[in-house]
N, C-alpha and C. Protein backbone atom coordinates (compact mmCIF):
# COMPACT_ATOMS: atom_id res chain seq x y z
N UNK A 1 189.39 58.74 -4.31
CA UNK A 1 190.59 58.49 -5.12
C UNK A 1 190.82 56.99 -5.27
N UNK A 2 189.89 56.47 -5.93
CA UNK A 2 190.09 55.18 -6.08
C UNK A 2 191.40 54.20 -6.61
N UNK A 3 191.76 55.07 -7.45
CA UNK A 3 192.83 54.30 -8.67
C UNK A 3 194.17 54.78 -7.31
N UNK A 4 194.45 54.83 -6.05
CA UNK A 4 195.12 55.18 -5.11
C UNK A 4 195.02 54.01 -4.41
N UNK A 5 194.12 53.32 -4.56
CA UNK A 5 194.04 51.53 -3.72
C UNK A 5 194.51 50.70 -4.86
N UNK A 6 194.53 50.96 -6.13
CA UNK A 6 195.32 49.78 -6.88
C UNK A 6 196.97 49.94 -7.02
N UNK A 7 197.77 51.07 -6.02
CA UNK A 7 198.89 50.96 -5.64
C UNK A 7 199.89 49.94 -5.50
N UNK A 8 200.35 48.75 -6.65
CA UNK A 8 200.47 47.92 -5.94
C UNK A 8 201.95 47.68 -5.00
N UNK A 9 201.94 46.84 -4.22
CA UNK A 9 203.27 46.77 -3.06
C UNK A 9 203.79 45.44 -3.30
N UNK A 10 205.05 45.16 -3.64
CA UNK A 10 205.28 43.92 -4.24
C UNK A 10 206.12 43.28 -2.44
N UNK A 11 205.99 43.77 -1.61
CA UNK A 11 206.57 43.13 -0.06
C UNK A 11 205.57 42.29 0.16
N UNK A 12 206.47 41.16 1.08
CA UNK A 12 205.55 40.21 2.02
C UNK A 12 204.49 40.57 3.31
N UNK A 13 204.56 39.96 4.14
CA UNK A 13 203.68 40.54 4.93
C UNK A 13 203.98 39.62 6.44
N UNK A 14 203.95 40.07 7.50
CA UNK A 14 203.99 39.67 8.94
C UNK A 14 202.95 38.41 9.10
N UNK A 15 203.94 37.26 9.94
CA UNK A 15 202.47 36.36 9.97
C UNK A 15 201.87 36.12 11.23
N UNK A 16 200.52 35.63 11.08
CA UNK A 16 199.98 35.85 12.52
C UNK A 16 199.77 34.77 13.82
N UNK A 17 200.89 35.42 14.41
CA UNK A 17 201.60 34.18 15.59
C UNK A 17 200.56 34.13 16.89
N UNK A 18 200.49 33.64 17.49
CA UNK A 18 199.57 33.81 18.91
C UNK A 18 200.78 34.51 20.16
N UNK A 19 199.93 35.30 20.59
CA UNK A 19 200.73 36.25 21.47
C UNK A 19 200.42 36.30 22.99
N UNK A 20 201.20 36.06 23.60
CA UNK A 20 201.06 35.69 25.15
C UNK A 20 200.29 37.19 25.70
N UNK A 21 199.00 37.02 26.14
CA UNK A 21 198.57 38.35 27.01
C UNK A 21 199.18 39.19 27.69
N UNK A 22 200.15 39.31 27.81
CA UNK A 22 201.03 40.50 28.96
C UNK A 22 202.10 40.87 27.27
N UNK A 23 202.15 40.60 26.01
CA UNK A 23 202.73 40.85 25.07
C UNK A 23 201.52 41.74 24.38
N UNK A 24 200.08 41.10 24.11
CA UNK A 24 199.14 41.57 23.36
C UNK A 24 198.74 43.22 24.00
N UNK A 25 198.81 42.95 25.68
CA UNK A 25 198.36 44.08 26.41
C UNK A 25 199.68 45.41 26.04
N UNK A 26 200.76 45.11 26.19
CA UNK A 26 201.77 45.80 25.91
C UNK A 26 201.60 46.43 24.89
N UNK A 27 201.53 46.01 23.09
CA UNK A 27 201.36 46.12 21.88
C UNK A 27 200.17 47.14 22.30
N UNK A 28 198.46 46.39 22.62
CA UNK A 28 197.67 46.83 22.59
C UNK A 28 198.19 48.91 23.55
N UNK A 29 198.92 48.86 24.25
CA UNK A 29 199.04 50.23 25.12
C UNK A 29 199.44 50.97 24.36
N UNK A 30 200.44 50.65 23.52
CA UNK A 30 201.57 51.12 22.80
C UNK A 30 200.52 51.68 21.27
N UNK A 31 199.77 51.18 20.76
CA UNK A 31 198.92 51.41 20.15
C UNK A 31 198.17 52.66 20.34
N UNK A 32 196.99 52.36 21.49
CA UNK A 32 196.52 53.29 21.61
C UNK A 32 196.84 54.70 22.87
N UNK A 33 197.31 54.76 22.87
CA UNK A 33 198.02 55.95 23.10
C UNK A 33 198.12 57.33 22.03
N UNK A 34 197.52 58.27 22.11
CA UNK A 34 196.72 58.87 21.13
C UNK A 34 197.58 60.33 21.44
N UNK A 35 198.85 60.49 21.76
CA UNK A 35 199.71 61.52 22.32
C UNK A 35 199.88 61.69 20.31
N UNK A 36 199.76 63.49 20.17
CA UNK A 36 200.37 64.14 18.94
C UNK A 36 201.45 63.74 18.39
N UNK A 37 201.95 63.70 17.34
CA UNK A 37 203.73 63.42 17.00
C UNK A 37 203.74 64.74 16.97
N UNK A 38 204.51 65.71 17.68
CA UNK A 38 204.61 66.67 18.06
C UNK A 38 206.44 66.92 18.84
N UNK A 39 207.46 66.87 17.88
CA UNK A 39 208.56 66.54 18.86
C UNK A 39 208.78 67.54 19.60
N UNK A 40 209.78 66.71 20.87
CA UNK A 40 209.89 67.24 21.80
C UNK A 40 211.07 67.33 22.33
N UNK A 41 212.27 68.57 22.59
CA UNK A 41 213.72 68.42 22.59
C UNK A 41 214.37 69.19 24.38
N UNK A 42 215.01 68.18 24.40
CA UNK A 42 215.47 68.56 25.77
C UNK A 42 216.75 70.15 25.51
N UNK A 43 216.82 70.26 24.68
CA UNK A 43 217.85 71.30 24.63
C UNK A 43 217.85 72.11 23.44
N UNK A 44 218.19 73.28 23.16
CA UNK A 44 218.11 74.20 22.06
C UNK A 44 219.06 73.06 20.63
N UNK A 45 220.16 72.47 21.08
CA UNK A 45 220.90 71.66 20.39
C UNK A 45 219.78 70.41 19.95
N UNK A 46 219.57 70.04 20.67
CA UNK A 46 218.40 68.49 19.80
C UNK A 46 217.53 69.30 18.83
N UNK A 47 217.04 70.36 19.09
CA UNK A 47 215.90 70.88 18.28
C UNK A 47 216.44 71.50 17.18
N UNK A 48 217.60 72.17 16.96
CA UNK A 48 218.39 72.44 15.97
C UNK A 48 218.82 71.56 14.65
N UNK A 49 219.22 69.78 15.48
CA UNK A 49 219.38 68.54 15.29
C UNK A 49 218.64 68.27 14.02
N UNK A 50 217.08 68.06 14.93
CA UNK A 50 215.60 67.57 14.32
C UNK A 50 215.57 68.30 12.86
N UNK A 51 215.99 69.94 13.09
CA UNK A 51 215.30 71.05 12.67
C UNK A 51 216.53 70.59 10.81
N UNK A 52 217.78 70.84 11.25
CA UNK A 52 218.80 70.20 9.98
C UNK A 52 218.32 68.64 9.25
N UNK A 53 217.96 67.85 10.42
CA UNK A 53 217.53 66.20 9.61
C UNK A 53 216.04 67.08 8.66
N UNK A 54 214.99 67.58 9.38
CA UNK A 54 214.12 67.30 8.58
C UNK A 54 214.08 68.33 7.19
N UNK A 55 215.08 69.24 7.09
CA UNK A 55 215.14 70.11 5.85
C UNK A 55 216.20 69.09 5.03
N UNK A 56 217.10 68.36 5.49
CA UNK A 56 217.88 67.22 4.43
C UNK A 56 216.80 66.05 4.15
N UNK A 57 215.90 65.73 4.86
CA UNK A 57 215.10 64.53 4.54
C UNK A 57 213.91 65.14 3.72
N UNK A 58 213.57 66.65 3.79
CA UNK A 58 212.65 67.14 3.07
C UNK A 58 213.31 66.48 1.26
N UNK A 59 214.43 67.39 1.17
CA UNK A 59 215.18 67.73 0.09
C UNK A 59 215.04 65.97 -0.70
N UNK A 60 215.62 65.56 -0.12
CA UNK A 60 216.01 63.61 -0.48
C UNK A 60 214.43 63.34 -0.70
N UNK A 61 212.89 63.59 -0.20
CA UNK A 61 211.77 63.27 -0.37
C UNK A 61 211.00 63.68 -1.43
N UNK A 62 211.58 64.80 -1.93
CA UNK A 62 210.75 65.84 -2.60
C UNK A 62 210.08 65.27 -3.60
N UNK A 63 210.49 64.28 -4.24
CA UNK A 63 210.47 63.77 -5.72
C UNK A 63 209.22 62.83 -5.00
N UNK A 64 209.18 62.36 -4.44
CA UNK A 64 207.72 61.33 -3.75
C UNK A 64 206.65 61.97 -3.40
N UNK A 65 207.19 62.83 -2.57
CA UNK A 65 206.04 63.88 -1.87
C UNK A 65 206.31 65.76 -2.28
N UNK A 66 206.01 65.91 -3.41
CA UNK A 66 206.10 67.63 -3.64
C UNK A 66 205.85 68.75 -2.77
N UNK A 67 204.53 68.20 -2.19
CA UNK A 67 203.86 69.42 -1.24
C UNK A 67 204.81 69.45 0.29
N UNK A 68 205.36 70.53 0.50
CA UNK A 68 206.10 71.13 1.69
C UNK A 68 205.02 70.06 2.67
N UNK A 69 204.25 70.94 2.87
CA UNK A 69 203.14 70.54 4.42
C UNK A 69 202.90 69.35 4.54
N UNK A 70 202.91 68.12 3.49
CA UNK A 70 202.61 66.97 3.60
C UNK A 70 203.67 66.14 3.79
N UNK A 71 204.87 66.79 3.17
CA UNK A 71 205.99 66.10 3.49
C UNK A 71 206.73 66.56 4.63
N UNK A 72 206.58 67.80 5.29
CA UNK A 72 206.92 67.76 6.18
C UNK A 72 205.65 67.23 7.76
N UNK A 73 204.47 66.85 7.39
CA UNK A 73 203.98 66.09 8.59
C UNK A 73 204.25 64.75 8.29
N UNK A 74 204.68 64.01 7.49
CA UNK A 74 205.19 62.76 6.99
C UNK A 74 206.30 62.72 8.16
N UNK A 75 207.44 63.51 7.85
CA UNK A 75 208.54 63.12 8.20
C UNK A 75 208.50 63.57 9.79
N UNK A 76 207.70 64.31 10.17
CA UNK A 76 207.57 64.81 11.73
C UNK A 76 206.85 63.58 12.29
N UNK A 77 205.85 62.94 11.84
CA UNK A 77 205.56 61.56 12.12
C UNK A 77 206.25 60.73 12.17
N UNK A 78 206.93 60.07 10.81
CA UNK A 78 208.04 59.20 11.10
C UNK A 78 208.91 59.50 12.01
N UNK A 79 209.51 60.95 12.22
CA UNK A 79 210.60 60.81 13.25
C UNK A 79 210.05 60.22 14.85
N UNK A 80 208.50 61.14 15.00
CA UNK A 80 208.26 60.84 16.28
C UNK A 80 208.05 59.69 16.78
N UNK A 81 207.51 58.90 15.75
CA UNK A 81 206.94 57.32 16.02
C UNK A 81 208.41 56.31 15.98
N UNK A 82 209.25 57.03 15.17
CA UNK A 82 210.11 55.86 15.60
C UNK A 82 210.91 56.04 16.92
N UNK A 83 211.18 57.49 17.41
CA UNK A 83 211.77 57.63 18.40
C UNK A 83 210.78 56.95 19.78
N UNK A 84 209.79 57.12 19.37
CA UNK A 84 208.70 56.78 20.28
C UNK A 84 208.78 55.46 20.65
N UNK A 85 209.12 54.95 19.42
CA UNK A 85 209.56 52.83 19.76
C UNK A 85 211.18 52.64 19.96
N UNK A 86 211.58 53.63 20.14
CA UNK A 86 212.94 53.59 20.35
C UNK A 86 213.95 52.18 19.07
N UNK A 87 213.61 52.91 17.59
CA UNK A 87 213.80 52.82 16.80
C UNK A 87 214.85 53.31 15.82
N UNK A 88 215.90 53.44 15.14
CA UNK A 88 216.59 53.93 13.95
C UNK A 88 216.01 54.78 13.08
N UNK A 89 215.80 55.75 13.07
CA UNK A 89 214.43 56.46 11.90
C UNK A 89 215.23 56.24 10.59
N UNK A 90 216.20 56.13 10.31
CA UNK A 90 216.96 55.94 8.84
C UNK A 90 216.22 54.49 8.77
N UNK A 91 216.50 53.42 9.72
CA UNK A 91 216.08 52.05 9.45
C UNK A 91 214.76 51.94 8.96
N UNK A 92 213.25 52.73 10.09
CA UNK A 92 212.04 53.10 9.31
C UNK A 92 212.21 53.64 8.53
N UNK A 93 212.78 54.75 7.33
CA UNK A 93 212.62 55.14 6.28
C UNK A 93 213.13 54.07 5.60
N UNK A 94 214.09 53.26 5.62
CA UNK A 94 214.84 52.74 4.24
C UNK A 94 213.40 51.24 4.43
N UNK A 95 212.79 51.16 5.70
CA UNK A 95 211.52 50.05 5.39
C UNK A 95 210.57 50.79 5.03
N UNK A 96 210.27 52.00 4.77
CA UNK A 96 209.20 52.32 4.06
C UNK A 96 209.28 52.55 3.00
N UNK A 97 210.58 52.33 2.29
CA UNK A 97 210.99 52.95 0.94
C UNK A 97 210.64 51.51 0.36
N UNK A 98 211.34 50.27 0.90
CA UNK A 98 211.37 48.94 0.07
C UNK A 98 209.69 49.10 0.79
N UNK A 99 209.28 48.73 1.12
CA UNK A 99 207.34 48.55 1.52
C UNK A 99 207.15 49.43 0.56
N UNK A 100 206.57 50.54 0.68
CA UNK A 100 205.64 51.26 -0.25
C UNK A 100 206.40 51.90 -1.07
N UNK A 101 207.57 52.24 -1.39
CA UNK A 101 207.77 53.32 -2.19
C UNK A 101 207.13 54.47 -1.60
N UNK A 102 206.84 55.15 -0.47
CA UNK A 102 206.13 56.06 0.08
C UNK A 102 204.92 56.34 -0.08
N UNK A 103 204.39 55.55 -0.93
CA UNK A 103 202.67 55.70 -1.28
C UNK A 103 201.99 55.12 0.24
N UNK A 104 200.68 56.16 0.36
CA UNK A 104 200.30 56.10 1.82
C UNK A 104 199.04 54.69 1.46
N UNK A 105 198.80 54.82 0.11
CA UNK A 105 197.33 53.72 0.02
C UNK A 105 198.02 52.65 -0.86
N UNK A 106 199.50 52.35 -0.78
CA UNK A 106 199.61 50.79 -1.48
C UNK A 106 199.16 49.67 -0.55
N UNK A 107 199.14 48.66 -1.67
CA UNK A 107 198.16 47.81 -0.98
C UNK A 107 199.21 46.55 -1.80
N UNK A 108 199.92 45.69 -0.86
CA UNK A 108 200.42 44.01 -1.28
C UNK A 108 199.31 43.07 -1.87
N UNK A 109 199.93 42.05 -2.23
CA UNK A 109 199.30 41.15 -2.58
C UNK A 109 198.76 39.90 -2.11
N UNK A 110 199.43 40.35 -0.65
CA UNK A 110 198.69 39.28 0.54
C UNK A 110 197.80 40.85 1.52
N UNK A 111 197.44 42.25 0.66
CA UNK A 111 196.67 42.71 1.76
C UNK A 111 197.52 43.67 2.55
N UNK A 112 198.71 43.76 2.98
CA UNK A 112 199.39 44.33 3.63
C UNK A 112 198.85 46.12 3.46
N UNK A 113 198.60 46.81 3.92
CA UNK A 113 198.16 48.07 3.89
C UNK A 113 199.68 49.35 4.28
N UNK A 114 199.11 50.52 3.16
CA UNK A 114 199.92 51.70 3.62
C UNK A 114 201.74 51.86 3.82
N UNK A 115 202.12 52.83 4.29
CA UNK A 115 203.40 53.54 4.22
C UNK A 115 204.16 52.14 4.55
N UNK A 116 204.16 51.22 5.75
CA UNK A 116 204.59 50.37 6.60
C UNK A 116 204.18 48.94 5.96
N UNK A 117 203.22 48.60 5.10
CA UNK A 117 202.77 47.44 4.95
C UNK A 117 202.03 47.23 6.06
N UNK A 118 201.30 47.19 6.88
CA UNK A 118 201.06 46.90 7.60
C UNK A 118 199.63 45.44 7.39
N UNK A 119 200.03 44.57 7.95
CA UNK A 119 198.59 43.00 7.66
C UNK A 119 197.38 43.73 8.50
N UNK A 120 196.17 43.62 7.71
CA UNK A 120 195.01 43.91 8.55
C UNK A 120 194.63 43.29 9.68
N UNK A 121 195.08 41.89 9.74
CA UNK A 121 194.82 41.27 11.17
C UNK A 121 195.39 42.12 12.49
N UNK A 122 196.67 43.13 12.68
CA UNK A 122 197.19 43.45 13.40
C UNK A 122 196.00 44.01 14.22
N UNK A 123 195.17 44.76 12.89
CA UNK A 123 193.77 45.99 13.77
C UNK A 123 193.37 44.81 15.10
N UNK A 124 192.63 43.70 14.39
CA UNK A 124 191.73 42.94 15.32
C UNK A 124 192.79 42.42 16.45
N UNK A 125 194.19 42.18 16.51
CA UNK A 125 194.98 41.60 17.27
C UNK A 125 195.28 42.77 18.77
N UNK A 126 195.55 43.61 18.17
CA UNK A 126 195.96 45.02 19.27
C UNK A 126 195.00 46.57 19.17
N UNK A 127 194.27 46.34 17.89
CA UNK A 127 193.71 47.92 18.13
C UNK A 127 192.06 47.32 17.93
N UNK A 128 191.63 48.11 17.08
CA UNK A 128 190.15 48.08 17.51
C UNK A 128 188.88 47.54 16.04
N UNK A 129 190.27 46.99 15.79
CA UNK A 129 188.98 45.95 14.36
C UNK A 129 189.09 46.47 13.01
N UNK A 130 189.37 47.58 12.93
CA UNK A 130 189.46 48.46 11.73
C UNK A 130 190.56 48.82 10.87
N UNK A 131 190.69 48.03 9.98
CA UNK A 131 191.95 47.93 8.94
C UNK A 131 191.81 48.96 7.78
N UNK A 132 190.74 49.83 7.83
CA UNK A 132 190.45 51.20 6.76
C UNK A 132 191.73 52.27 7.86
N UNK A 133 191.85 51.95 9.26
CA UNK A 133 192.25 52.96 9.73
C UNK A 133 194.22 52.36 9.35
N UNK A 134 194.66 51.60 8.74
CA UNK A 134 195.51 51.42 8.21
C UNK A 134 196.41 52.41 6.85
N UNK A 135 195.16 53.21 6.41
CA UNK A 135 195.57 54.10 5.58
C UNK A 135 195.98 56.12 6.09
N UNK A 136 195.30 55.66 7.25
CA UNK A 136 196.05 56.79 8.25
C UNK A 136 197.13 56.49 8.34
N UNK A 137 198.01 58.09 8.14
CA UNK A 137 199.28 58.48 8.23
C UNK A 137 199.74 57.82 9.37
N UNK A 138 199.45 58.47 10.54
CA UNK A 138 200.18 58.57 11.82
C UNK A 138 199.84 57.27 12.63
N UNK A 139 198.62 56.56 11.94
CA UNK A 139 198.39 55.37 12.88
C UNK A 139 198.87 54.21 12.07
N UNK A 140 199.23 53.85 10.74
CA UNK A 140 199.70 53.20 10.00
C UNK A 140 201.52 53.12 10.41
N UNK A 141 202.10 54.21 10.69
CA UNK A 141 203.04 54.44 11.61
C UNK A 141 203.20 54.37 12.48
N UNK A 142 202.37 54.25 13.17
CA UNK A 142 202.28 53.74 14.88
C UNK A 142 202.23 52.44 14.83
N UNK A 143 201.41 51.05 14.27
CA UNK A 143 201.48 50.50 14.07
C UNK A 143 202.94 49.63 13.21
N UNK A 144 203.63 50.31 12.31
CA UNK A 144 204.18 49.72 11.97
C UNK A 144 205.78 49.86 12.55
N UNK A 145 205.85 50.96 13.36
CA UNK A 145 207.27 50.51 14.13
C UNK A 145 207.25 50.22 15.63
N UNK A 146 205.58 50.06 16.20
CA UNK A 146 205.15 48.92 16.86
C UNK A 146 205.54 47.27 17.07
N UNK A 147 204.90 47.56 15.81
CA UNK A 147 205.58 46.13 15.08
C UNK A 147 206.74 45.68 15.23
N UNK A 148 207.42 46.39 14.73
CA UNK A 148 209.04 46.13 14.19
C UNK A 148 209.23 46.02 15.22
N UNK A 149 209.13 47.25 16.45
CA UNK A 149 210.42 46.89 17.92
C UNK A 149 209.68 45.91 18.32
N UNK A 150 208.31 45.21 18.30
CA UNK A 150 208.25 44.27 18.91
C UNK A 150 208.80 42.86 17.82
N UNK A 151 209.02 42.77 16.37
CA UNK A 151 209.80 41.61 16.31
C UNK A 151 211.46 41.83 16.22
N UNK A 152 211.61 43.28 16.50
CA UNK A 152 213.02 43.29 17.15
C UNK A 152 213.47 42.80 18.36
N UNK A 153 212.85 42.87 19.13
CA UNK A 153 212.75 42.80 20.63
C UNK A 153 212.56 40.78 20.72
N UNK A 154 211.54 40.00 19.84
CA UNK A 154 211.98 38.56 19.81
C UNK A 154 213.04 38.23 19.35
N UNK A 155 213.76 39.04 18.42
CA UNK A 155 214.62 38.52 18.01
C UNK A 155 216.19 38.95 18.67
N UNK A 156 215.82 39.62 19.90
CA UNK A 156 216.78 40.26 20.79
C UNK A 156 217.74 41.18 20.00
N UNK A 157 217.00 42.17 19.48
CA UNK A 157 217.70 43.07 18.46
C UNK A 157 218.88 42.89 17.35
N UNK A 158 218.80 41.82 16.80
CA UNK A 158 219.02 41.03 15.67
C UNK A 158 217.81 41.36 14.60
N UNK A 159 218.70 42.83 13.56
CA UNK A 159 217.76 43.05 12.84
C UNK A 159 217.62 42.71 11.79
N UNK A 160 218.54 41.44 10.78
CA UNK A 160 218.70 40.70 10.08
C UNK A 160 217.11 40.21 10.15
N UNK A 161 216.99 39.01 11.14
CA UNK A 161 216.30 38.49 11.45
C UNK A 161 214.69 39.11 11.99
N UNK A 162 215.17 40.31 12.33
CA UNK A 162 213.99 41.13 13.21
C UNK A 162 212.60 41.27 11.83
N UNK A 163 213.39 41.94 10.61
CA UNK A 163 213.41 42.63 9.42
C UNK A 163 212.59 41.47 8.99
N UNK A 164 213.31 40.02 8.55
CA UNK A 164 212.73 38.98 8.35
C UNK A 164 211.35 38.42 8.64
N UNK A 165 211.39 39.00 10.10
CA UNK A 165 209.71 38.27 10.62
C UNK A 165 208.69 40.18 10.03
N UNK A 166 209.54 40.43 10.07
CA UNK A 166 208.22 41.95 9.88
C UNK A 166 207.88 41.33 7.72
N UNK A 167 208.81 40.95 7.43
CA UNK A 167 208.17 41.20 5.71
C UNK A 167 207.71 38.90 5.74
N UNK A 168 207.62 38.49 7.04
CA UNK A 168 207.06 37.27 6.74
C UNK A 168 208.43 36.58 5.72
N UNK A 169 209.49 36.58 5.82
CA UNK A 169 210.59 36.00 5.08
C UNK A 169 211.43 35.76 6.20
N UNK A 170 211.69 35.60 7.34
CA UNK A 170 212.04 35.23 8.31
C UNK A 170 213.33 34.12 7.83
N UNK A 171 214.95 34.51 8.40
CA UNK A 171 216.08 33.82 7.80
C UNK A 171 216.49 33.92 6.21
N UNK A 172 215.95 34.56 5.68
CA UNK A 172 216.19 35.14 3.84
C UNK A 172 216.96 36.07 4.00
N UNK A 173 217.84 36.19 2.74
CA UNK A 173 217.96 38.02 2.80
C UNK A 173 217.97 38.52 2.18
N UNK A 174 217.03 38.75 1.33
CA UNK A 174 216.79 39.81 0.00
C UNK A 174 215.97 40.59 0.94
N UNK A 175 215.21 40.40 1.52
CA UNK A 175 214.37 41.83 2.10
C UNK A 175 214.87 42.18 3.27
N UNK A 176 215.84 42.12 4.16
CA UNK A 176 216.42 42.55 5.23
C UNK A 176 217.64 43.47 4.16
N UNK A 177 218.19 42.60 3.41
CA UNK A 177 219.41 43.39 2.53
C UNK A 177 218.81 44.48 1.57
N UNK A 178 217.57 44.89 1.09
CA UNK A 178 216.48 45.54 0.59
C UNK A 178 216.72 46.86 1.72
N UNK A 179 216.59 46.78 2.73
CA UNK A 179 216.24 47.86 3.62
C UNK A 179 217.35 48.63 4.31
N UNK A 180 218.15 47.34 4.51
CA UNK A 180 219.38 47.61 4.93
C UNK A 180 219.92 49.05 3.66
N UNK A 181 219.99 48.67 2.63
CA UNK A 181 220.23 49.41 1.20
C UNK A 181 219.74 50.37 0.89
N UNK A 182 218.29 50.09 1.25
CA UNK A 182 217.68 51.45 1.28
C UNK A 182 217.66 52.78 2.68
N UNK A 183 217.99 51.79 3.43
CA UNK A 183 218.48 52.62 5.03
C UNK A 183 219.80 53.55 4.18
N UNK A 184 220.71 53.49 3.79
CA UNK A 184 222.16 53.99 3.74
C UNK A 184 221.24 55.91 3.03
N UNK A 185 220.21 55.62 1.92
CA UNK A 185 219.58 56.83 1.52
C UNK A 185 219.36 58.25 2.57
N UNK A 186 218.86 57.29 3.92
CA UNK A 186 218.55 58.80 4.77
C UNK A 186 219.31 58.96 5.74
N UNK A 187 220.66 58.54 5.58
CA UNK A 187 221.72 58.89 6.87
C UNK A 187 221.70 60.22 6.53
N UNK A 188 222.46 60.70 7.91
CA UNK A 188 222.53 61.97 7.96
C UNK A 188 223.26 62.50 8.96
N UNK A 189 224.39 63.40 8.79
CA UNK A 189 225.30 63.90 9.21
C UNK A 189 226.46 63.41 9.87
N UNK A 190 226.63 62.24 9.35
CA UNK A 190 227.92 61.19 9.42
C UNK A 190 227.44 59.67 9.62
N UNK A 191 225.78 59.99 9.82
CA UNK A 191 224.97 58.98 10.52
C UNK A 191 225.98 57.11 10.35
N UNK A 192 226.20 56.52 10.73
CA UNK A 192 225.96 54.64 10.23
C UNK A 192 225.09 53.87 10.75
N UNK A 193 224.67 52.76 9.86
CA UNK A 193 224.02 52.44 9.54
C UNK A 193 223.75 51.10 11.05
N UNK A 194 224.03 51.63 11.67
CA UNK A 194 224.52 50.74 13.20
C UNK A 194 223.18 49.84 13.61
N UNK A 195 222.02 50.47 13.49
CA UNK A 195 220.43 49.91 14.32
C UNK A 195 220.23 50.37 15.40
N UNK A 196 221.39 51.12 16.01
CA UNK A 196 221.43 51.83 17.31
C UNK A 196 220.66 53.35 17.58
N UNK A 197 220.00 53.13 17.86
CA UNK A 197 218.89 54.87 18.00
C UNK A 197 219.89 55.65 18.97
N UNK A 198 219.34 56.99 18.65
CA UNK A 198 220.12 58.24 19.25
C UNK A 198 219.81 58.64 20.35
N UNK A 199 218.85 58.19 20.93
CA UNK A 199 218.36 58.94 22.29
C UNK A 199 216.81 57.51 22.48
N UNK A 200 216.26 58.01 23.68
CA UNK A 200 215.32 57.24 24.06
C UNK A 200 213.80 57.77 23.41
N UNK A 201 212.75 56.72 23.29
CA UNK A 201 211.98 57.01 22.47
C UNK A 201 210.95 58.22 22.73
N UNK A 202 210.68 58.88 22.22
CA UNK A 202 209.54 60.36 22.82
C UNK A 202 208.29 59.90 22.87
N UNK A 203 208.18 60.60 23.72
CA UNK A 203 206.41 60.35 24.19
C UNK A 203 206.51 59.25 25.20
């Protein structure tokens, strides 16, 4: 499906900082860790929870992604990976909406790959060299709210700024206010728009 790589992604892209070894090793764990997105609910109530978000996030997706099965392992991914980085999943959707428009093979104009944007250098920095594996679903997502909590986490959860170093615009705000905007799309069930996650990350 070739004419699927000329996708284009009009976002910036993460730049590539040198990373103290006990940061790279961290990233690098967090990476490969090869556990299913498969959620997992401590109580009949969380799973009920999951079970209402992902038939309202189906509904709100449909128009991007038609096929049931694809859109619902989309969104069973996104939920797990962001809970997994102990993340906002409204915040990852409204950054995958300004990044790709949900296309899994857009491609920026500095290179940035897939759902997340993700820069090909990240492969050689924390995983294993291979920036084709950027167009995987679940690892393009792993990677990219990887990412994020780790330039959330420099920026001591200041996501103005956090937002900033992930699209390489660092102190701007058209692309933090971009996401922010597009975050308000997948609240859900009184949700706000806080940055504050609901529980601790799975897996």
């Amino acid at each position: 499906m070739p004419l699927l790589f000329s996708e284009h992604a009009n976002a910036g892209g993460q730049v590539e900082e040198p990373l103290m070894d006990s940061v790279r090793t961290a990233l690098s764990s967090a990476i490969a860790n090869q556990a299913p997105p498969i959620p997992e609910f401590r109580d009949t109530e969380s799973r009920i929870a999951y079970l209402r978000w992902l038939g309202a996030m189906s509904e709100r997706l449909k128009k991007k992604k038609p096929e049931w099965q694809i859109r619902k392992e989309f969104l069973q991914t996104v939920w797990y990976e962001s809970k997994r980085a102990g993340l906002d999943v409204t915040l990852v959707m409204g950054l995958i909406q300004v990044e790709s428009n949900f296309r899994k093979f857009a491609v920026s104009s500095v290179g940035a790959r897939g759902y997340m944007q993700v820069m090909p250098f990240w492969t050689r920095v924390i995983g294993d060299g291979d920036p084709a594996k950027l167009f995987h679903m679940q690892t393009n997502l792993r990677f990219g709210c990887v990412i994020l909590r780790h330039y959330l986490d420099r920026e001591r959860g200041d996501r103005f700024m956090g937002l900033g170093r992930y699209n390489g615009s660092r102190g701007r705000s058209p692309y933090p206010d971009a996401v922010f905007a597009a975050q308000r799309n997948w609240l859900h069930d009184g949700q706000l728009a806080t940055g504050k996650t609901s529980g601790a990350a799975a897996g």
